[in-house]
C-alpha atoms as a PDB file:
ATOM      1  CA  UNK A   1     -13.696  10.579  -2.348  1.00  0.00           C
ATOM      2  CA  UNK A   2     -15.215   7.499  -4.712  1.00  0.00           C
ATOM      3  CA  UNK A   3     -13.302   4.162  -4.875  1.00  0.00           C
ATOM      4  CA  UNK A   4     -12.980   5.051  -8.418  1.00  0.00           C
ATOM      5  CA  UNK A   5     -11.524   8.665  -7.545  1.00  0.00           C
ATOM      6  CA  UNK A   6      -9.133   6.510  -4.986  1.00  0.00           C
ATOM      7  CA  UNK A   7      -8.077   4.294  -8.064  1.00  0.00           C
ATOM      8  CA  UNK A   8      -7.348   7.263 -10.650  1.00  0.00           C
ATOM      9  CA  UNK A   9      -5.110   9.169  -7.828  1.00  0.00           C
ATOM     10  CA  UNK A  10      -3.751   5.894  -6.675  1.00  0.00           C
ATOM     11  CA  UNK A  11      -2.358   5.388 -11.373  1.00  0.00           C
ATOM     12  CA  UNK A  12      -2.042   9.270 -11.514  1.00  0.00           C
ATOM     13  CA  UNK A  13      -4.717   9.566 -14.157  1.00  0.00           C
ATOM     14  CA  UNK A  14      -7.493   8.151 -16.315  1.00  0.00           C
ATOM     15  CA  UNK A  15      -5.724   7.048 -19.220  1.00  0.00           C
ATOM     16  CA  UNK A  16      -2.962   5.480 -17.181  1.00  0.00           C
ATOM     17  CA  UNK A  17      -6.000   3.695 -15.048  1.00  0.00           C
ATOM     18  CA  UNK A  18      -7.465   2.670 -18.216  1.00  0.00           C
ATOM     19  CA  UNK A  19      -4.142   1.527 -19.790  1.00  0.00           C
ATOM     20  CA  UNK A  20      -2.918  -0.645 -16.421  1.00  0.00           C
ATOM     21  CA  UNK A  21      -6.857  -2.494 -16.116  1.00  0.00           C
ATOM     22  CA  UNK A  22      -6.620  -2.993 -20.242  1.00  0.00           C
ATOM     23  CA  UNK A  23     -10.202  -0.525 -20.730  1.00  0.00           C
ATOM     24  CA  UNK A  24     -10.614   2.463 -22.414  1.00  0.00           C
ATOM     25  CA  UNK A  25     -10.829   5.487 -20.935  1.00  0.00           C
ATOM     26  CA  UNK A  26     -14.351   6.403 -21.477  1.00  0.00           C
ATOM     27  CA  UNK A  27     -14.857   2.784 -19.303  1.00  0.00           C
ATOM     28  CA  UNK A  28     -13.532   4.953 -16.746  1.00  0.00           C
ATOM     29  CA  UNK A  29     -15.122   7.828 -17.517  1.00  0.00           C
ATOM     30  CA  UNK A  30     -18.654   6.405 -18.019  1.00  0.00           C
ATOM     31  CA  UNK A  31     -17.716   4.973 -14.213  1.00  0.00           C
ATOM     32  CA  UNK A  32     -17.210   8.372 -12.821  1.00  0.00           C
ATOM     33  CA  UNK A  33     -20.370  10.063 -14.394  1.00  0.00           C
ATOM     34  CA  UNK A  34     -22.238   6.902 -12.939  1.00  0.00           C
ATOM     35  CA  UNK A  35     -21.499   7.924  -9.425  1.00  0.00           C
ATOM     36  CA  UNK A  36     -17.866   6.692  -9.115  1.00  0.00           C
ATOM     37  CA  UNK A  37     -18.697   3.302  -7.968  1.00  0.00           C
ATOM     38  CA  UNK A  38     -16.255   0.442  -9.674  1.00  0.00           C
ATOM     39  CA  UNK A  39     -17.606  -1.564 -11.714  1.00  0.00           C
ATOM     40  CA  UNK A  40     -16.610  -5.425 -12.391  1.00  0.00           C
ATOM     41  CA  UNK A  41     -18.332  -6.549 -15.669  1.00  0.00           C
ATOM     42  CA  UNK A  42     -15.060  -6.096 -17.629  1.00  0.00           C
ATOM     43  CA  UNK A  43     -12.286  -6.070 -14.779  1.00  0.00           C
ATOM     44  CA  UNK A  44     -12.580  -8.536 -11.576  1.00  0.00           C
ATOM     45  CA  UNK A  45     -12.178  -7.332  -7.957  1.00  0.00           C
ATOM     46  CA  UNK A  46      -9.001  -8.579  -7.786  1.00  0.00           C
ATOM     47  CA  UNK A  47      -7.435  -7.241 -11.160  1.00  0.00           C
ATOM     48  CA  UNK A  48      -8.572  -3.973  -9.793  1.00  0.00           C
ATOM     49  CA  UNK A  49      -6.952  -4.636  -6.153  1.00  0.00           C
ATOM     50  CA  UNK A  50      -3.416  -5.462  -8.021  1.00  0.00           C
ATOM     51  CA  UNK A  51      -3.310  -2.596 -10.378  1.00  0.00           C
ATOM     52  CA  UNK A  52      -4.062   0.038  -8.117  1.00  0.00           C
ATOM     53  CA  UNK A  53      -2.381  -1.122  -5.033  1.00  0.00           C
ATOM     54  CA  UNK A  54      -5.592  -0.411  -3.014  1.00  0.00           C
ATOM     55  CA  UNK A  55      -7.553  -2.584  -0.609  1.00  0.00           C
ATOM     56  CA  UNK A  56     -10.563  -4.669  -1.953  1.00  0.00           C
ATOM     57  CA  UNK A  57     -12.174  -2.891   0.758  1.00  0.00           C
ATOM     58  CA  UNK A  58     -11.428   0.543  -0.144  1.00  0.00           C
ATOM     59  CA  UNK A  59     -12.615  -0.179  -3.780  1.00  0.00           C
ATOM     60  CA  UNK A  60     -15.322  -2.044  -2.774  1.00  0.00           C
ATOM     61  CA  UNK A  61     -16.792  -0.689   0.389  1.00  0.00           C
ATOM     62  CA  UNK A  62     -19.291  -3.725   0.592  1.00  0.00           C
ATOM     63  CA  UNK A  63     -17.004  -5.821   0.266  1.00  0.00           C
ATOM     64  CA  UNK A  64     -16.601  -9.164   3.476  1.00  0.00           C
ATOM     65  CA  UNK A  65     -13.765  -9.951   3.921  1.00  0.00           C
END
């Protein structure tokens, strides 16, 4: 499972992902074609962390703690 796939089970959805970061949902969809990895050019790390409830770490497997 992707971090992204981890994000849009962890919001129930896409468009509720999208909604909750303030994206569309073809941000989120161009994500997933891409490979699934999250991307931080519109959204931060952290924004991410605190709207899905998940771990830096398990959105952002390279991420040092």
């Amino acid at each position: 499972m992707t971090p992204l796939e981890k994000a849009i089970d962890a919001l129930g959805g896409k468009s509720k992902l999208a909604a909750a970061l303030g994206v569309s949902p073809q941000f989120i969809h161009r994500m997933q074609v891409r490979g699934g990895n999250i991307s931080t050019r519109k959204v931060t790390a952290d924004e991410w962390a605190k709207v899905t409830g998940l771990s830096k770490k398990e959105l952002f497997p390279e991420y040092q703690d």
